[in-house]
C-alpha atoms as a PDB file:
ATOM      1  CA  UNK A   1      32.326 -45.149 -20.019  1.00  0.00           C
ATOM      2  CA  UNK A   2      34.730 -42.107 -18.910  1.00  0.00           C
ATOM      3  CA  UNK A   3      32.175 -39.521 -21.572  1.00  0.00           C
ATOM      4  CA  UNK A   4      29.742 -40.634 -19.379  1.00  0.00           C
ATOM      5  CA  UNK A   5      30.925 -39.882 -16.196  1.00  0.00           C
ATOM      6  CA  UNK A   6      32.038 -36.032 -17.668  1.00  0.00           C
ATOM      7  CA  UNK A   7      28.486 -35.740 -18.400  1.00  0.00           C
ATOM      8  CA  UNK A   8      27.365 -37.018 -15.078  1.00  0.00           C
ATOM      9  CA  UNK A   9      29.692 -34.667 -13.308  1.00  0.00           C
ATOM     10  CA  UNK A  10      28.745 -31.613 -15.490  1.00  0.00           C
ATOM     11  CA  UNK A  11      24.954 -32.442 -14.600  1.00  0.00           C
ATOM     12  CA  UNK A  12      26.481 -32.368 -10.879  1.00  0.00           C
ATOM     13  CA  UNK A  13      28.123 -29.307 -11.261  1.00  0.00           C
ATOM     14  CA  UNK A  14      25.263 -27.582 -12.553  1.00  0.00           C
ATOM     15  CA  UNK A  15      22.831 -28.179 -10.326  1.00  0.00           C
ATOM     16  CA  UNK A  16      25.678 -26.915  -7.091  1.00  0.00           C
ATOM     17  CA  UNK A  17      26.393 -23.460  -8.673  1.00  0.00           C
ATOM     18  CA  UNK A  18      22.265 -23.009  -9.005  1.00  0.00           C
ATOM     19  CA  UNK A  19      21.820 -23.940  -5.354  1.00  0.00           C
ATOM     20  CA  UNK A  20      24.919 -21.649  -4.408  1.00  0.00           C
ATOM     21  CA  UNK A  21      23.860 -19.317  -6.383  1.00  0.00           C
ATOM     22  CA  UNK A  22      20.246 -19.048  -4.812  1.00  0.00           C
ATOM     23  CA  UNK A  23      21.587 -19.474  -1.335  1.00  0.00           C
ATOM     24  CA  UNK A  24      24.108 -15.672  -2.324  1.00  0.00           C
ATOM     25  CA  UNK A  25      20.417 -14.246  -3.885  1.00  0.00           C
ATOM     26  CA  UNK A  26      18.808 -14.939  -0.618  1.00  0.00           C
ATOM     27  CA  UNK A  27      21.535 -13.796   1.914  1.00  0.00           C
ATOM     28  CA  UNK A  28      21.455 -10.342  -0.186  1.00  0.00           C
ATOM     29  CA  UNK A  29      17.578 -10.395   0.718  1.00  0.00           C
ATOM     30  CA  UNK A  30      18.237 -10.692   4.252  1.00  0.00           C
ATOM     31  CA  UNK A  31      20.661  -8.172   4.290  1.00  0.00           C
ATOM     32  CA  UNK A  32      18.222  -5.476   2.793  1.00  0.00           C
ATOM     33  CA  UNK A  33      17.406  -2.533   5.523  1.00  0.00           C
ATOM     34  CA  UNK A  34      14.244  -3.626   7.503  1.00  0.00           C
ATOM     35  CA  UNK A  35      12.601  -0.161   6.613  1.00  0.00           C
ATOM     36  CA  UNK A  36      12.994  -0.826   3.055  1.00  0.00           C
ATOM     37  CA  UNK A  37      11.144  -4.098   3.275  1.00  0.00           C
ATOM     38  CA  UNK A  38       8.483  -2.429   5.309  1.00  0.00           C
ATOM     39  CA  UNK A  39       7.676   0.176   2.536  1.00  0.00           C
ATOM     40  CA  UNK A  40       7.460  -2.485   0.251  1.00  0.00           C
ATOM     41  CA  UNK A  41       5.523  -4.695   1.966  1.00  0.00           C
ATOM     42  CA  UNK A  42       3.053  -1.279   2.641  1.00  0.00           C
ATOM     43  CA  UNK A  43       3.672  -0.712  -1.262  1.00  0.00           C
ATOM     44  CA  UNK A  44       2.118  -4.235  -1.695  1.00  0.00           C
ATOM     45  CA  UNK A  45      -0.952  -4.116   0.606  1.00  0.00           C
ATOM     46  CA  UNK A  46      -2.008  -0.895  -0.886  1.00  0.00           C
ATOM     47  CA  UNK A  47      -1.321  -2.322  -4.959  1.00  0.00           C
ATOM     48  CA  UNK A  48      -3.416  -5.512  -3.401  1.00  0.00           C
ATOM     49  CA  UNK A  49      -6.113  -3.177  -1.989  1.00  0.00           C
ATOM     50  CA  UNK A  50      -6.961  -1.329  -5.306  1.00  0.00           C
ATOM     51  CA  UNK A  51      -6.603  -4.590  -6.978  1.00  0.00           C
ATOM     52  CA  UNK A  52      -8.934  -5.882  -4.821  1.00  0.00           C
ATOM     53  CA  UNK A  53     -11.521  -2.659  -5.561  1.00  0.00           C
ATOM     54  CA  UNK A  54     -10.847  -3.393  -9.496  1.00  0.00           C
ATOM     55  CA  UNK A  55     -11.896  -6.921  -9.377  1.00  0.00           C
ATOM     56  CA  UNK A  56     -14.767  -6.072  -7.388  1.00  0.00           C
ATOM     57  CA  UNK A  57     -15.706  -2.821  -8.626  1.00  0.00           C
ATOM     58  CA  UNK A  58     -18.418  -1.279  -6.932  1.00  0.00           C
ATOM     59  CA  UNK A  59     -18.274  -0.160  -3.352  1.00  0.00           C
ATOM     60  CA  UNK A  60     -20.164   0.794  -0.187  1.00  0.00           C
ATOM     61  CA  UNK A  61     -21.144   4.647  -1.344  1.00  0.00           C
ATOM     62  CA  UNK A  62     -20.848   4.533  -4.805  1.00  0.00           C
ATOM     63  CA  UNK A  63     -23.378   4.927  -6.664  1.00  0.00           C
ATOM     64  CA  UNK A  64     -25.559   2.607  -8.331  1.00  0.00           C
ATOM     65  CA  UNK A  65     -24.295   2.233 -11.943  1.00  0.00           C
ATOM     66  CA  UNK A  66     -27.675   2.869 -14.661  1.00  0.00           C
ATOM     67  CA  UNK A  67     -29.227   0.126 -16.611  1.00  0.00           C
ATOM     68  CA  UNK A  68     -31.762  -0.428 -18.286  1.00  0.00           C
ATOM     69  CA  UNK A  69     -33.195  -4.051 -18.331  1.00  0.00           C
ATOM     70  CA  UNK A  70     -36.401  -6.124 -19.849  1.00  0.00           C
ATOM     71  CA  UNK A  71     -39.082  -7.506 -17.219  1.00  0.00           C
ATOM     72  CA  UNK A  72     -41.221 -10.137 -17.564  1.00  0.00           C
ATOM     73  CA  UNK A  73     -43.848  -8.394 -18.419  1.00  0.00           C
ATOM     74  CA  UNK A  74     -42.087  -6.982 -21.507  1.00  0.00           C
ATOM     75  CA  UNK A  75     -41.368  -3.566 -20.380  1.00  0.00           C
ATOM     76  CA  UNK A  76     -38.189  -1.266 -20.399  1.00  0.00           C
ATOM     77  CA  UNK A  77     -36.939  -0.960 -16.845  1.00  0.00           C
ATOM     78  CA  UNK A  78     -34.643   1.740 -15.506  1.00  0.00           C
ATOM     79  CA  UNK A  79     -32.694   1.564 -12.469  1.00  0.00           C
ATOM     80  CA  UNK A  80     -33.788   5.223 -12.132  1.00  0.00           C
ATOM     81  CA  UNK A  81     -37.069   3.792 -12.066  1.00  0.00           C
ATOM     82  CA  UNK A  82     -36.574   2.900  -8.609  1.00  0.00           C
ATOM     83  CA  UNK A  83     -34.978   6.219  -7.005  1.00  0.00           C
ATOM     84  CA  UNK A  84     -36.732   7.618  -4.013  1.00  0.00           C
ATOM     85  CA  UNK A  85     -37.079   4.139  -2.518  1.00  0.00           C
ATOM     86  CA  UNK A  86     -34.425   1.370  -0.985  1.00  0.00           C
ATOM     87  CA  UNK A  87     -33.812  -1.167  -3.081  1.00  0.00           C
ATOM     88  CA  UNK A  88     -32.328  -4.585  -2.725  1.00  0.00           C
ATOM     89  CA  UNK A  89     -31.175  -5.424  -6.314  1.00  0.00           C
ATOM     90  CA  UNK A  90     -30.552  -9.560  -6.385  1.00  0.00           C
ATOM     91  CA  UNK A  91     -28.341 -11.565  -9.325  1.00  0.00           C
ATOM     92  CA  UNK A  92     -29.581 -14.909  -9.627  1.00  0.00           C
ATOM     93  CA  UNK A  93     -29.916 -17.619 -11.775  1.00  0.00           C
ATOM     94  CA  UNK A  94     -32.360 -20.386 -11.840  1.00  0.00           C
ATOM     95  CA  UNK A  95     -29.587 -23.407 -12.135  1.00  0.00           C
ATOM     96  CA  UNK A  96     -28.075 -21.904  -8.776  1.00  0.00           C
ATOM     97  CA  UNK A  97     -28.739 -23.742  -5.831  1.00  0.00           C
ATOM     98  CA  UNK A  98     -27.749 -21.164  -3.359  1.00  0.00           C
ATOM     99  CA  UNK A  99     -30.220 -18.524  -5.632  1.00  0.00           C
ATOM    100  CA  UNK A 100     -32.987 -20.908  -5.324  1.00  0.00           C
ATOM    101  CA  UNK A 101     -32.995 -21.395  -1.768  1.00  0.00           C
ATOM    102  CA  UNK A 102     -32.867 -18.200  -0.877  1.00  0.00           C
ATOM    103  CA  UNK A 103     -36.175 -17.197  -2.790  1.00  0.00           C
ATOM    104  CA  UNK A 104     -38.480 -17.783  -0.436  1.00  0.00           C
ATOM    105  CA  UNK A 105     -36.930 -15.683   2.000  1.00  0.00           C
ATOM    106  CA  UNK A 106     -36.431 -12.845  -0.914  1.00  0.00           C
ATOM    107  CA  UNK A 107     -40.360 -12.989  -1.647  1.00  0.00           C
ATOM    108  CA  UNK A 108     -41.502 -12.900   2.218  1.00  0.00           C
ATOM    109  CA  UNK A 109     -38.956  -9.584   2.520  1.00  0.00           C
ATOM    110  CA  UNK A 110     -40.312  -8.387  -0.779  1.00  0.00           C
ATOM    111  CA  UNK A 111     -44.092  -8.966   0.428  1.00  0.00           C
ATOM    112  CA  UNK A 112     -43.560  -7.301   4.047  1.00  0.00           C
ATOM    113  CA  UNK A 113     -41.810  -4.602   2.794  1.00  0.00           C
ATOM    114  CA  UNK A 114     -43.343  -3.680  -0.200  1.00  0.00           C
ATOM    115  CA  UNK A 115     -43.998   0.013   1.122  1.00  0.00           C
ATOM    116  CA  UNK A 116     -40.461   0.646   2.203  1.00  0.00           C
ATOM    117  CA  UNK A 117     -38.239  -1.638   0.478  1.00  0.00           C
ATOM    118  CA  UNK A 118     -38.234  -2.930  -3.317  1.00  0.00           C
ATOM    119  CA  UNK A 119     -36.453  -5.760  -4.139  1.00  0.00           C
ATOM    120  CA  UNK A 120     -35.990  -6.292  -7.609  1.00  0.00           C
ATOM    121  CA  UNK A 121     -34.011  -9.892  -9.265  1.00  0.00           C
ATOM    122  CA  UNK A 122     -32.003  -9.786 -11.844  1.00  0.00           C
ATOM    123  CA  UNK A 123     -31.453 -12.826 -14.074  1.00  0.00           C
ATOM    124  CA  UNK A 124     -28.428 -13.817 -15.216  1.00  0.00           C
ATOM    125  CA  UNK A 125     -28.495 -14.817 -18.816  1.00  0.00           C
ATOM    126  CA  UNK A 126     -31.518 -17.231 -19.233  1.00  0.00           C
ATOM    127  CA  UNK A 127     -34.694 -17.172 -21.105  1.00  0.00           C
ATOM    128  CA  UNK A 128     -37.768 -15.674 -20.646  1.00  0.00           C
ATOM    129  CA  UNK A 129     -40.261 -17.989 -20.649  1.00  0.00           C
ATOM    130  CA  UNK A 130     -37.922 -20.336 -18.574  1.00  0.00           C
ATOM    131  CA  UNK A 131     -37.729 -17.677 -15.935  1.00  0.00           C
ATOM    132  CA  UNK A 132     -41.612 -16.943 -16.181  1.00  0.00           C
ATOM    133  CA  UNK A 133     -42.450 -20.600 -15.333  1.00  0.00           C
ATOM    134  CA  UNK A 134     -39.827 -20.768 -12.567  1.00  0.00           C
ATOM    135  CA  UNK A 135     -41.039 -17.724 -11.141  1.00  0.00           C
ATOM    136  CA  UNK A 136     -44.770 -19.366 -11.206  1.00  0.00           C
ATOM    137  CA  UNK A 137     -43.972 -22.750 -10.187  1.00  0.00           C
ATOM    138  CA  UNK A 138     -42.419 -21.250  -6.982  1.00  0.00           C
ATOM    139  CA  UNK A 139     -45.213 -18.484  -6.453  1.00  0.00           C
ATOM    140  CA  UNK A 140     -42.727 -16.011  -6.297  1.00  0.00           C
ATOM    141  CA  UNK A 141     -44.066 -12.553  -7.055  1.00  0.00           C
ATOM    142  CA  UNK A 142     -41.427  -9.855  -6.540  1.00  0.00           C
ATOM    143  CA  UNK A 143     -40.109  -8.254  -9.931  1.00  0.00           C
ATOM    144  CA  UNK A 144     -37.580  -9.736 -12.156  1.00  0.00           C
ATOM    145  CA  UNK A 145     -35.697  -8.260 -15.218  1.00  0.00           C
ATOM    146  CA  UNK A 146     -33.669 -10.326 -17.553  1.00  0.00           C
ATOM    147  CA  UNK A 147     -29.930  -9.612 -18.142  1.00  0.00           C
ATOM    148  CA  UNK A 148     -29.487 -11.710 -20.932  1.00  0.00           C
ATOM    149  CA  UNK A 149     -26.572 -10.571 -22.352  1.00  0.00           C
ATOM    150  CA  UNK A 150     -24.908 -10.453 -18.814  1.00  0.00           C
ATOM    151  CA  UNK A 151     -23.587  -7.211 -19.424  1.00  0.00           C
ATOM    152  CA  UNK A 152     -25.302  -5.418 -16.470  1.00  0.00           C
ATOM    153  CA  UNK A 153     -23.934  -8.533 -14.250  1.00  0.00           C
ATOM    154  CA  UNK A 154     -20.695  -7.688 -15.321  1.00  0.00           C
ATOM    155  CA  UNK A 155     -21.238  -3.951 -14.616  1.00  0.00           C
ATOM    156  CA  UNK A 156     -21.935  -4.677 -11.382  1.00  0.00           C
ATOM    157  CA  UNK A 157     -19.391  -7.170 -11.045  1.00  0.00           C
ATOM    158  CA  UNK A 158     -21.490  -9.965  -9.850  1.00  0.00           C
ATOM    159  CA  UNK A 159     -19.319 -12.453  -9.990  1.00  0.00           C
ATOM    160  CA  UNK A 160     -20.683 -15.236  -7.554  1.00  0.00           C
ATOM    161  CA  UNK A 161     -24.010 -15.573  -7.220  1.00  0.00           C
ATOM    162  CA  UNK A 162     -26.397 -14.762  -5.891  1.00  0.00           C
ATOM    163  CA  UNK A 163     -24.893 -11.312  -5.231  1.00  0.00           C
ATOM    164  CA  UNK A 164     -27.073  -8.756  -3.869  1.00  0.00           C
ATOM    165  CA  UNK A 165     -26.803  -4.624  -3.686  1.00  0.00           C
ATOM    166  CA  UNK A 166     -28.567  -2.762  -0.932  1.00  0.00           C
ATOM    167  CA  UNK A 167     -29.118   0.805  -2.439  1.00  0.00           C
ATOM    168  CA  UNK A 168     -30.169   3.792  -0.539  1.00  0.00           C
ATOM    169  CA  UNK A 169     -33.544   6.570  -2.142  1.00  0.00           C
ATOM    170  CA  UNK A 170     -30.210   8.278  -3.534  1.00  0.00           C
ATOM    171  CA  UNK A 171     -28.890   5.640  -5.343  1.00  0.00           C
ATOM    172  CA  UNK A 172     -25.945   4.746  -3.048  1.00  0.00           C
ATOM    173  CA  UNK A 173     -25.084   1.550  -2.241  1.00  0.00           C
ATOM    174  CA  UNK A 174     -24.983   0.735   1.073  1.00  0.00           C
ATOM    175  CA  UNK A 175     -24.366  -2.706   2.043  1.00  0.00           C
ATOM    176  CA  UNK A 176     -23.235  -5.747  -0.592  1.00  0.00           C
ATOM    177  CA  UNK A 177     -23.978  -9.290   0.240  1.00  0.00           C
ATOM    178  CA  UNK A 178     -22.227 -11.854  -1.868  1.00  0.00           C
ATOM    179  CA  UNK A 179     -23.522 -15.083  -1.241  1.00  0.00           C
ATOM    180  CA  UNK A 180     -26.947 -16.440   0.034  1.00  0.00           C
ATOM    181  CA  UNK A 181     -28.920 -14.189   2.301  1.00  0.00           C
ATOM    182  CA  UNK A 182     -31.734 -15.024   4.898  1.00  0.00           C
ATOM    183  CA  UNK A 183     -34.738 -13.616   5.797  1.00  0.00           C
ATOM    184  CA  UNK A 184     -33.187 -12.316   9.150  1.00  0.00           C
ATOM    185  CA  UNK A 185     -30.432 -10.997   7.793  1.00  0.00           C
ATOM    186  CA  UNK A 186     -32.638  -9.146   4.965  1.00  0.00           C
ATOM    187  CA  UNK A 187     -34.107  -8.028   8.396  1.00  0.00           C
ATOM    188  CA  UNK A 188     -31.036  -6.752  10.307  1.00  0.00           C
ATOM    189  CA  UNK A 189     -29.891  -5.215   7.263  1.00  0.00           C
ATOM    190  CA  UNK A 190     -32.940  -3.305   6.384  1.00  0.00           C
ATOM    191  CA  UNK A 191     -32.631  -2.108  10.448  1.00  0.00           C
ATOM    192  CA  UNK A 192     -29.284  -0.744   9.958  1.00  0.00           C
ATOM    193  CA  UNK A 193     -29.771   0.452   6.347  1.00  0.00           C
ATOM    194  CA  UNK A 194     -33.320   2.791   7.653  1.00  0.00           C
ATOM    195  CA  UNK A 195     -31.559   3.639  10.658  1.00  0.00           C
ATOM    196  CA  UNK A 196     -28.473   5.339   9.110  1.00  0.00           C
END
């Protein structure tokens, strides 16, 4: 009975020299010049920043990376196929509720604006024919190419979806919306992206 006390009180002892122990780490912390902890702390919201800009990867004023992508129709489509007009690019995917409801409000856009504005979906990773019928069924009738191997997704870093790029005649981008988008704010952003 007295071996298992020693090991009882050993246990015991133990676990008092770790709590002292992180009670003399932390008092050292406190003790550090305020200035010090200040640069680091400005250290840390500048290492979060450009991790922030490396998840995401593409930024307001970059530039549009190049792709080149199969339509519905068959065809070979270049992202310099579209320079010299604004373009809303879209990543969608026909299993996405958010995607789906916001459709309607992409074709209306797409048919008002046809002269000014191109919008342009990219799907994520499905098939052709699948898309073709969903694109019927719904009467939707602005352009889609087909990113089936998801590596211009990833490019682009469209990581929720639907994700959608505003892109200037230049090939800039100008405003990112992750997330569904309305028709109104399709309209306030068109205002501000024209107007700039």
């Amino acid at each position: 009975m007295l071996k298992g006390n020693w090991k009882l009180i050993i246990v015991i002892l133990l676990i008092l020299l770790g709590i002292g122990g992180g009670v003399i780490y932390n008092q050292g912390i406190d003790n550090q010049p305020s200035e010090f902890i200040q640069e680091d702390s400005k250290d840390k919201q500048e290492s979060q920043a450009k991790s922030k800009e490396d998840i995401y990867g593409l930024g307001i004023g970059d530039y549009a990376p190049e792709f080149n992508l199969e339509n519905l129709a068959g065809e070979d489509i270049h992202l310099t196929d579209y320079q010299g007009k604004y373009l809303l690019l879209n990543f969608w995917a026909t299993w996405c509720p958010p995607c789906r409801k916001e459709m309607p409000d992409l074709n209306e856009f797409h048919q008002e604006n046809r002269g000014e504005f191109v919008v342009v979906g990219v799907n994520i990773g499905e098939d052709k024919e699948d898309v073709k019928k969903f694109m019927h069924s719904g009467g939707y009738d602005y352009p889609i190419l087909l990113d089936r191997d998801r590596q211009v997704a990833f490019l682009y870093r469209a990581s929720v979806i639907p994700t959608s790029y505003f892109i200037n005649p230049q090939g800039q981008i100008q405003y990112i919306k992750r997330g569904l988008v309305t028709k109104e704010e399709l309209e306030e952003i068109k205002q501000n992206l024209m107007s700039e």
